[in-house]
Protein backbone atom coordinates (compact mmCIF):
# COMPACT_ATOMS: atom_id res chain seq x y z
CA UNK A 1 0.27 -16.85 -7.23
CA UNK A 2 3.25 -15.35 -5.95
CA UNK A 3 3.93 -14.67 -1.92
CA UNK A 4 6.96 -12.91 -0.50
CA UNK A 5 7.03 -12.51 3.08
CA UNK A 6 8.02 -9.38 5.53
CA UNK A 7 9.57 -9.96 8.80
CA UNK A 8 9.08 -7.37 11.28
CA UNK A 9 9.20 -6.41 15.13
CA UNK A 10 5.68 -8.06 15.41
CA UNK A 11 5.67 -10.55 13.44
CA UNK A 12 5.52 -11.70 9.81
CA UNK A 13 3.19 -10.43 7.21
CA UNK A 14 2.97 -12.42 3.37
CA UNK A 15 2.50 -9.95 0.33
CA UNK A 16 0.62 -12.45 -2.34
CA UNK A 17 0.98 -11.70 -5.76
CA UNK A 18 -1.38 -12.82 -8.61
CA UNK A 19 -3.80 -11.96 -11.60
CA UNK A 20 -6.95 -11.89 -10.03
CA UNK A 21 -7.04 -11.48 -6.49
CA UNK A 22 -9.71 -8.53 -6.68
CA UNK A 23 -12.07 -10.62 -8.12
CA UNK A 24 -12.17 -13.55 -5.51
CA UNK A 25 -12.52 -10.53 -2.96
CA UNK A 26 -15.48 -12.70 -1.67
CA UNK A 27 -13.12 -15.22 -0.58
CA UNK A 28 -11.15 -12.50 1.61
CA UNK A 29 -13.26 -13.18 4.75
CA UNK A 30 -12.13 -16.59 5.33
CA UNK A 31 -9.32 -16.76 3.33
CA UNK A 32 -7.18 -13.63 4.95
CA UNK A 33 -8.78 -14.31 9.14
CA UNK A 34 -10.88 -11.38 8.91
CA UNK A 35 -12.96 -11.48 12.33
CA UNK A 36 -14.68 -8.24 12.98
CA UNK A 37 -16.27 -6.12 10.70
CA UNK A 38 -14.33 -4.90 7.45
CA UNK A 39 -14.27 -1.09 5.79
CA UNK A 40 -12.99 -0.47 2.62
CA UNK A 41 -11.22 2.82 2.26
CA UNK A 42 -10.71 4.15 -1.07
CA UNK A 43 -10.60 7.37 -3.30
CA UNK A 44 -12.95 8.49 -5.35
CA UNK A 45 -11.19 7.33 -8.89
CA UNK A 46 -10.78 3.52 -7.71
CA UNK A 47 -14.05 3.19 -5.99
CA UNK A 48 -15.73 3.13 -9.14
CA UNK A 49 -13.20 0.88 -11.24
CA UNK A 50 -12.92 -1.95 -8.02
CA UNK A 51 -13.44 -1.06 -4.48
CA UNK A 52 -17.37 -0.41 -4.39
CA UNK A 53 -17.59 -4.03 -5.79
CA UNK A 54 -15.04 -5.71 -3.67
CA UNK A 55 -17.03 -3.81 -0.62
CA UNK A 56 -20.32 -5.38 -1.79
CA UNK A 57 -18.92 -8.83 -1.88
CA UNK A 58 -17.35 -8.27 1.42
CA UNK A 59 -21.14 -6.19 2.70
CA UNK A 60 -18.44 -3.86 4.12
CA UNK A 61 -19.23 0.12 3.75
CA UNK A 62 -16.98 2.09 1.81
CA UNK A 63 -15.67 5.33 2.90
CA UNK A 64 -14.37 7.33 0.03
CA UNK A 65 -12.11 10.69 -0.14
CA UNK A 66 -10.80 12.79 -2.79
CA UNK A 67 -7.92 11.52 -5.29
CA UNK A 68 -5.03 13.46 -5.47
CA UNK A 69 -2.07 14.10 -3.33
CA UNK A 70 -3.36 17.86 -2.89
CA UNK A 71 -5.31 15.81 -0.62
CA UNK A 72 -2.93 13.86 1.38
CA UNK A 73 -3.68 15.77 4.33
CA UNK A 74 -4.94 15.73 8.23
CA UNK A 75 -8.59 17.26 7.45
CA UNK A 76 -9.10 14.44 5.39
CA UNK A 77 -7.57 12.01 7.36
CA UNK A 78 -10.66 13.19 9.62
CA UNK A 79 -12.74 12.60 6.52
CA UNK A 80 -11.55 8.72 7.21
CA UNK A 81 -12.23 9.03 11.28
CA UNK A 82 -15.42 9.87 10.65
CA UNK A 83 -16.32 7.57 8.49
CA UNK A 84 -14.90 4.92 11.10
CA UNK A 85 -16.93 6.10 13.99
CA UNK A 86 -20.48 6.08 11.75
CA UNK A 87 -19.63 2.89 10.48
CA UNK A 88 -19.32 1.92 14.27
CA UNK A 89 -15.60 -0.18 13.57
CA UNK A 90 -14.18 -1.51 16.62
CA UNK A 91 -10.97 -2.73 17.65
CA UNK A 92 -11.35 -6.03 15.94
CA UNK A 93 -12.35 -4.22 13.03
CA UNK A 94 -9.72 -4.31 9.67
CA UNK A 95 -9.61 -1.81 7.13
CA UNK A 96 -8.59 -2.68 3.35
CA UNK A 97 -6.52 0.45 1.78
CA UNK A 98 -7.43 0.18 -2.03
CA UNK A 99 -5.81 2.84 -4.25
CA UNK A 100 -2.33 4.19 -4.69
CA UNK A 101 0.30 5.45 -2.35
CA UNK A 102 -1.27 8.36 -1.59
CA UNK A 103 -4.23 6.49 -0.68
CA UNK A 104 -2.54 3.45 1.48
CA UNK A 105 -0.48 6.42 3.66
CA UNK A 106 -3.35 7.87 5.00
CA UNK A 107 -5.55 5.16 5.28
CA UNK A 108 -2.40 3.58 6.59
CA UNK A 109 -2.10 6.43 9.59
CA UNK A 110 -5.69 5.81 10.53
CA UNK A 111 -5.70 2.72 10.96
CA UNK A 112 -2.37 3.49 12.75
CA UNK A 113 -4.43 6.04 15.50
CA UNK A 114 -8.02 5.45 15.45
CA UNK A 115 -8.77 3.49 18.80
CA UNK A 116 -4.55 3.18 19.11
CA UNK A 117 -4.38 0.86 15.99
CA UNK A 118 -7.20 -1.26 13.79
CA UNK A 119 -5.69 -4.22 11.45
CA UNK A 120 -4.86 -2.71 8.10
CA UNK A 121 -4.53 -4.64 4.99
CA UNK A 122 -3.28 -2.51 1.83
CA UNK A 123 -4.52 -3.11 -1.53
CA UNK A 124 -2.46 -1.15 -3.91
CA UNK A 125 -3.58 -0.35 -7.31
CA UNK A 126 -0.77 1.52 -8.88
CA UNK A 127 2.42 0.15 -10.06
CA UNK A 128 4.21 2.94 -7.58
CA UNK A 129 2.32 1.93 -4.71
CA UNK A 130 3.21 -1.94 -5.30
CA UNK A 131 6.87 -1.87 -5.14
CA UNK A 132 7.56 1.36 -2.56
CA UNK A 133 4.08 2.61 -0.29
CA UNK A 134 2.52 -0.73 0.12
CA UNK A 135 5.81 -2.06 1.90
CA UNK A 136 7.31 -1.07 4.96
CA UNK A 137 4.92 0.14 7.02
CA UNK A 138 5.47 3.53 6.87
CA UNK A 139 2.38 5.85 7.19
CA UNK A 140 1.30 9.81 7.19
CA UNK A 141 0.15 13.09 5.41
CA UNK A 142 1.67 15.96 4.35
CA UNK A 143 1.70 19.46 5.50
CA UNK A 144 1.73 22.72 3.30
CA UNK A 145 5.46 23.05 4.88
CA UNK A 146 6.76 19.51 3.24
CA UNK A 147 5.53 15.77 2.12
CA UNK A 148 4.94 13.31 5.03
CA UNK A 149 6.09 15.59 7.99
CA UNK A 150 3.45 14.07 10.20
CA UNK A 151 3.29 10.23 10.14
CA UNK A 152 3.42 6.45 12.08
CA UNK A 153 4.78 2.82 11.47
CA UNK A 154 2.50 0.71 10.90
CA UNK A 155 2.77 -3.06 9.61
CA UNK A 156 -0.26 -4.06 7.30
CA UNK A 157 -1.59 -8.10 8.06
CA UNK A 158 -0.87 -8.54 4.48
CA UNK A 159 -0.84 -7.11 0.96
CA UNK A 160 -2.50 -8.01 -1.75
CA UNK A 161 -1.38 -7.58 -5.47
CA UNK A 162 -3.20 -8.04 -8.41
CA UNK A 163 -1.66 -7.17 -11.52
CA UNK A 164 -4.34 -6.45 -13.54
CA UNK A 165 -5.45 -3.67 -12.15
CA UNK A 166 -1.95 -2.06 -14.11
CA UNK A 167 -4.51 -2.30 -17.27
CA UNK A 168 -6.52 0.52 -15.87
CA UNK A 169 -4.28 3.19 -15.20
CA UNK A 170 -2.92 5.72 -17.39
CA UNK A 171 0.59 5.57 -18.86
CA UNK A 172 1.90 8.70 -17.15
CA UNK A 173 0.91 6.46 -13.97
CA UNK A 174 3.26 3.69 -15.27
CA UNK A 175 6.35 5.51 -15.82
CA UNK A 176 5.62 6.51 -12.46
CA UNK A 177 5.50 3.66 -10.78
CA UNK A 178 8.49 2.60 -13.17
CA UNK A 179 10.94 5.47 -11.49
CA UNK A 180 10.75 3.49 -8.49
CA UNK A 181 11.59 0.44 -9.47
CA UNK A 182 14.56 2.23 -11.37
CA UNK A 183 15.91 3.59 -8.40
CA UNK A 184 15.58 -0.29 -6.17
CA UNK A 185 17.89 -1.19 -9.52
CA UNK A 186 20.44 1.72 -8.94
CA UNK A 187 20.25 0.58 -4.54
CA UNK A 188 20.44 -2.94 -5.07
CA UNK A 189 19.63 -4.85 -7.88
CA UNK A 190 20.95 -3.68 -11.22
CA UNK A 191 19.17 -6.16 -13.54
CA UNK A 192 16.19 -4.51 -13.14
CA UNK A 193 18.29 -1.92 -15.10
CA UNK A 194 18.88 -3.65 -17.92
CA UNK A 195 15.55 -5.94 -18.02
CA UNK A 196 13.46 -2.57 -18.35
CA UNK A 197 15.98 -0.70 -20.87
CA UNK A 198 15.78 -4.15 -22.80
CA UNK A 199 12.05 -4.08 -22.83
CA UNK A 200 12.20 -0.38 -24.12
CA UNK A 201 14.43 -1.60 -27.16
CA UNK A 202 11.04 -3.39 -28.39
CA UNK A 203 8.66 -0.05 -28.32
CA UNK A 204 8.53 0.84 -31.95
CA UNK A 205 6.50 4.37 -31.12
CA UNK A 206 6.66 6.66 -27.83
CA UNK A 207 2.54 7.03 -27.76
CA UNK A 208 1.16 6.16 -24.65
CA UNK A 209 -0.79 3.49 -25.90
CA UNK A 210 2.45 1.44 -27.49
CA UNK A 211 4.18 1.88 -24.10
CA UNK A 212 1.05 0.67 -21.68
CA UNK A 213 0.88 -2.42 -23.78
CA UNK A 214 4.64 -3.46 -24.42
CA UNK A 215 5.33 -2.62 -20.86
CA UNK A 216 2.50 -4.79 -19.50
CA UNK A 217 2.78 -7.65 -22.10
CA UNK A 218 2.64 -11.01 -20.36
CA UNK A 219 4.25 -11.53 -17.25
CA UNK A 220 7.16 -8.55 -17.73
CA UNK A 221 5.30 -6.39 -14.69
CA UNK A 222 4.57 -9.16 -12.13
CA UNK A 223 7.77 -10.30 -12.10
CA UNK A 224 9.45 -6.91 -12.14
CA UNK A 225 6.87 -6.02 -9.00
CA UNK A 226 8.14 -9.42 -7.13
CA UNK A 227 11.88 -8.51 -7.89
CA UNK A 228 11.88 -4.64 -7.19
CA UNK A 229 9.45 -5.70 -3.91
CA UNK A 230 11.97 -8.03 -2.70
CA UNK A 231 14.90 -5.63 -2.65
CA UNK A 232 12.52 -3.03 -0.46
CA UNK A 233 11.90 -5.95 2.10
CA UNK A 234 15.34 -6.86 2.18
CA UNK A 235 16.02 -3.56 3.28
CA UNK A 236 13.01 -3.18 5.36
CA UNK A 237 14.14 -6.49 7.44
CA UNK A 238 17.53 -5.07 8.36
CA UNK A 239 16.11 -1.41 9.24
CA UNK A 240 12.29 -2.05 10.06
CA UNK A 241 12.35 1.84 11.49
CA UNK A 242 14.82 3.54 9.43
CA UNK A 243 18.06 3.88 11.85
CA UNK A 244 20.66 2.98 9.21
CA UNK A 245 20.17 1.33 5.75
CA UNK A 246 16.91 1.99 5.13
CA UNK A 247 17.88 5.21 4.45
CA UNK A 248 19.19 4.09 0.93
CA UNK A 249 15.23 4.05 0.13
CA UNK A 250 15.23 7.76 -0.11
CA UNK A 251 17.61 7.63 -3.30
CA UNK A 252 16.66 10.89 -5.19
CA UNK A 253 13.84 11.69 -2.69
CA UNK A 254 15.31 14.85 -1.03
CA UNK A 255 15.20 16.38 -4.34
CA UNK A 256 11.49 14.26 -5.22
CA UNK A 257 10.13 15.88 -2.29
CA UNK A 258 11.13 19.32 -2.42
CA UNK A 259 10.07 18.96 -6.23
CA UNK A 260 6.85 18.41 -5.26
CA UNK A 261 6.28 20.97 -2.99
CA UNK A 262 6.90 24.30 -5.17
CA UNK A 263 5.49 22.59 -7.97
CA UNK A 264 1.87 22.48 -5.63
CA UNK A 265 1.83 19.10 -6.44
CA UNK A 266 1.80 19.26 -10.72
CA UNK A 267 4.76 16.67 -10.70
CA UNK A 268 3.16 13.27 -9.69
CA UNK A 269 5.47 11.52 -7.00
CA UNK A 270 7.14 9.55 -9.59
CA UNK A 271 7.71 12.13 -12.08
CA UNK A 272 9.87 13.68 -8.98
CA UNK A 273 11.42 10.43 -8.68
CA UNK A 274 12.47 9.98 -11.99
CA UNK A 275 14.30 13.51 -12.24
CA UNK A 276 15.33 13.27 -8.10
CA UNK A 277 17.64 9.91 -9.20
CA UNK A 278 19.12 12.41 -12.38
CA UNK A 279 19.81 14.95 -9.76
CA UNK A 280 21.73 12.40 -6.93
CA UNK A 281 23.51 10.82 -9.67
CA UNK A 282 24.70 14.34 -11.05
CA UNK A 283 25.72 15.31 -7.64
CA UNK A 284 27.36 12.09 -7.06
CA UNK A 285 29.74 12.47 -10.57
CA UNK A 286 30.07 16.23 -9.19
CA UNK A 287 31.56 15.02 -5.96
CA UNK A 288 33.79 12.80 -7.51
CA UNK A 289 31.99 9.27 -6.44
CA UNK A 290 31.19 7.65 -9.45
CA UNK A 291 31.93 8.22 -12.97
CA UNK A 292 30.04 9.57 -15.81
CA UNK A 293 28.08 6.39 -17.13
CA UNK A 294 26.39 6.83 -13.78
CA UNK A 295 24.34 9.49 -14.69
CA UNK A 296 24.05 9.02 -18.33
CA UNK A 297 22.48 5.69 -17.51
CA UNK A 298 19.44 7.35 -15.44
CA UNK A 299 18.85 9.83 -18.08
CA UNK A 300 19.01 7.43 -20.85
CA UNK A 301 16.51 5.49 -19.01
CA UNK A 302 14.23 8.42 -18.44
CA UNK A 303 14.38 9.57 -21.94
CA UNK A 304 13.43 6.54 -23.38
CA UNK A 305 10.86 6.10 -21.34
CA UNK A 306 9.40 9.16 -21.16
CA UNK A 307 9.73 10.62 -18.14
CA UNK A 308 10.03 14.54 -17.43
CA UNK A 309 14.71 14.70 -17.22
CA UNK A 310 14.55 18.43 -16.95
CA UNK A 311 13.29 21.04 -14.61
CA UNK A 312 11.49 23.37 -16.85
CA UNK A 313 10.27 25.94 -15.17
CA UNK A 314 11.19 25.52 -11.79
CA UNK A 315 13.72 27.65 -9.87
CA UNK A 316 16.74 25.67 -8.45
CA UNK A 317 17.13 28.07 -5.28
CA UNK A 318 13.52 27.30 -4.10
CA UNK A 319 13.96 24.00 -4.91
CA UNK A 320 17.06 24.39 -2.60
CA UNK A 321 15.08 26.15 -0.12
CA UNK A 322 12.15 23.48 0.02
CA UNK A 323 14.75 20.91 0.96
CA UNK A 324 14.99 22.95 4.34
CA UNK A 325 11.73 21.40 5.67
CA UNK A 326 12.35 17.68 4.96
CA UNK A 327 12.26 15.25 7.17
CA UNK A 328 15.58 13.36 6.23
CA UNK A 329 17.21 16.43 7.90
CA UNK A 330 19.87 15.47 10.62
CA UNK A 331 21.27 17.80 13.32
CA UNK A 332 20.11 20.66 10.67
CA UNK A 333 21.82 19.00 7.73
CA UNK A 334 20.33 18.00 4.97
CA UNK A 335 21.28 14.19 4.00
CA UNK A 336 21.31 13.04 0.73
CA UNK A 337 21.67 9.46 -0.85
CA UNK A 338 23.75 9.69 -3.24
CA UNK A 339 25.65 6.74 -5.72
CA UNK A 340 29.83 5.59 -5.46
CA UNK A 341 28.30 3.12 -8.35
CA UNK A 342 25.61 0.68 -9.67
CA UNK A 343 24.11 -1.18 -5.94
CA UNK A 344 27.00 1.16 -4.33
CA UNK A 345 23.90 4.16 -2.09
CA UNK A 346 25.57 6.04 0.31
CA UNK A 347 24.74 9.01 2.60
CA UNK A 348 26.20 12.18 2.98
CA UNK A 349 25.15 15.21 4.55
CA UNK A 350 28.18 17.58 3.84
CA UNK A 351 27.47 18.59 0.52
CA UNK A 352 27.80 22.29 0.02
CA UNK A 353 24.63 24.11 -0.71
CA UNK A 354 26.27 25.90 -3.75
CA UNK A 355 27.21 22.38 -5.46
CA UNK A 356 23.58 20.99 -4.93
CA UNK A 357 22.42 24.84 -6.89
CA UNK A 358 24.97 23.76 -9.75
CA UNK A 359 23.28 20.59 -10.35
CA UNK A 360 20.01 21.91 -10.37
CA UNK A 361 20.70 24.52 -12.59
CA UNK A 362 22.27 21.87 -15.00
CA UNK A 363 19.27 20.26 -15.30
CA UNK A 364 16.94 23.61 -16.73
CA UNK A 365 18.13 22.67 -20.33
């Protein structure tokens, strides 16, 4: 097993690693200091496939809501209260988050605000979640104006990763997860790069059933999760509540989230990602800040792995005008992470609307 630890204002919180963890769930009481009564909130998807039996070994009750980001909002964050308050947790109480990023954000802000702040433990089970949600401690839910617009910080006791989970989800699920990693490569770590497009060199076919198996062959994921992890807390560390350099997170996310929105949600947070990295590089060749192979590298990277590279159907002014409502906004400028190179993120918030319309437009065909 694996452990990386987190340093933060309060204190210091290990993230442990390792194939299996679920399934000595009965071991969590003692092992992981949980005093109080435990409840295990889930969605519906990943109570069936692990949390309902991970809640039985644990005699915890299980409060469940819908799967879906569509859901990622304050009524069911009430759903979660609710559940709380029958289930009569205290303030010693913890609460295990067990599902995906969605999932671990708004279990995350409950345990942030019900009786000012329960113990939270997250327990991601998609490859997204692992390297970007899980870490950090940020928390929230959307609003039909923008993603996240209402949120907290707040610093799980610990996270637990088990890899083998990966072997459930769906290959759309794993590219996901895999634009994220991308993107820690382009902030800070660049062999990431190169270990995933030299991994892709050995898929002989592009069906979904090829790529779920080469990509999660042996112990390629776990230690991509440990490395792309390590350059988020890094990060995290230096910027615990994102003042400065934290901001470099949010490469490709002003376009992700704005994505997201006017697509109601069709594009899966890593799809918008994936194409959000395409469209900061773009911008950054545009402005003169990095050269060509920039770009071209996050395109080749999406292609071969599959991942949505162009905008289809969607219109590059509301895109554009979607942008207004995020919450990276400073002083009424919209700030944009953007690339002078490979590990080289910087921010800039005077980009001219009409240059940020040409790239989008580049990228309908």
């Amino acid at each position: 097993m694996a452990q990386l630890n987190v340093k933060t204002p309060e204190g210091t919180y290990p993230i442990l690693i390792g194939s299996g963890l679920l399934a000595r769930g009965g071991s969590l009481q003692d092992e992981y200091g949980m005093n109080g009564r435990a409840v295990v909130v889930t969605n519906t998807t990943v109570r069936d496939l692990y949390a309902q039996k991970l809640a039985e070994t644990l005699d915890a009750p299980v409060i469940a809501v819908p799967d879906g980001e569509v859901y990622k909002t304050l009524d069911t964050v009430r759903a979660i209260y609710d559940g709380l308050i029958a289930a009569g947790i205290d303030r010693n109480g913890v609460m295990l988050a067990v599902g995906g990023g969605v999932l671990g954000d708004m279990a995350g802000f409950a345990a942030a605000t019900y009786l000012r702040g329960i113990r939270l433990i997250q327990i991601p089970t998609t490859l997204l979640a692992m390297v970007d949600s899980s870490v950090g401690g940020k928390v929230g839910v959307d609003m039909p104006q923008g993603k996240n617009l209402i949120g907290a910080f707040k610093q799980p006791e610990r996270v637990l990763i088990d890899p083998d989970v990966l072997h459930t989800l769906p290959a759309r699920e794993i590219r996901c997860g895999l634009a994220e990693i991308i993107k820690h490569g382009f902030i800070a770590d660049a062999g990431l790069l190169t270990d995933i497009e030299m991994r892709a060199d050995t898929l002989s076919s592009s069906n979904d059933q090829t790529f779920t198996a080469v990509m999660l062959e042996g112990d390629f994921m776990t230690r991509l999760i440990a490395r792309a992890m390590q350059v988020k807390i890094d990060i995290v560390q230096d910027d615990p509540y994102e003042q400065g350099i934290r901001a470099h997170l949010n490469l490709g996310h002003t376009f992700a989230h704005a994505i997201e929105t006017v697509s109601s949600y069709a594009w899966l947070h890593g799809e918008a990602v994936g194409i959000g990295l395409l469209a900061a590089a773009r911008l950054s060749h545009a402005l003169g800040m990095c050269d060509t192979a920039v770009p071209q590298r996050v395109e080749n990277l999406l292609q071969r792995l599959g991942m949505p590279h162009r905008l289809n159907d969607l219109d590059p002014e509301t895109i554009y005008a979607a942008m207004g409502t995020d919450k990276k906004r400073q002083a009424g400028k919209l700030r944009f992470v953007l690339l002078e190179g490979l590990e080289k993120p910087v921010l800039r918030d005077d980009v001219p609307k009409e240059m940020v319309i040409d790239v989008l437009k580049s990228m309908k065909v």
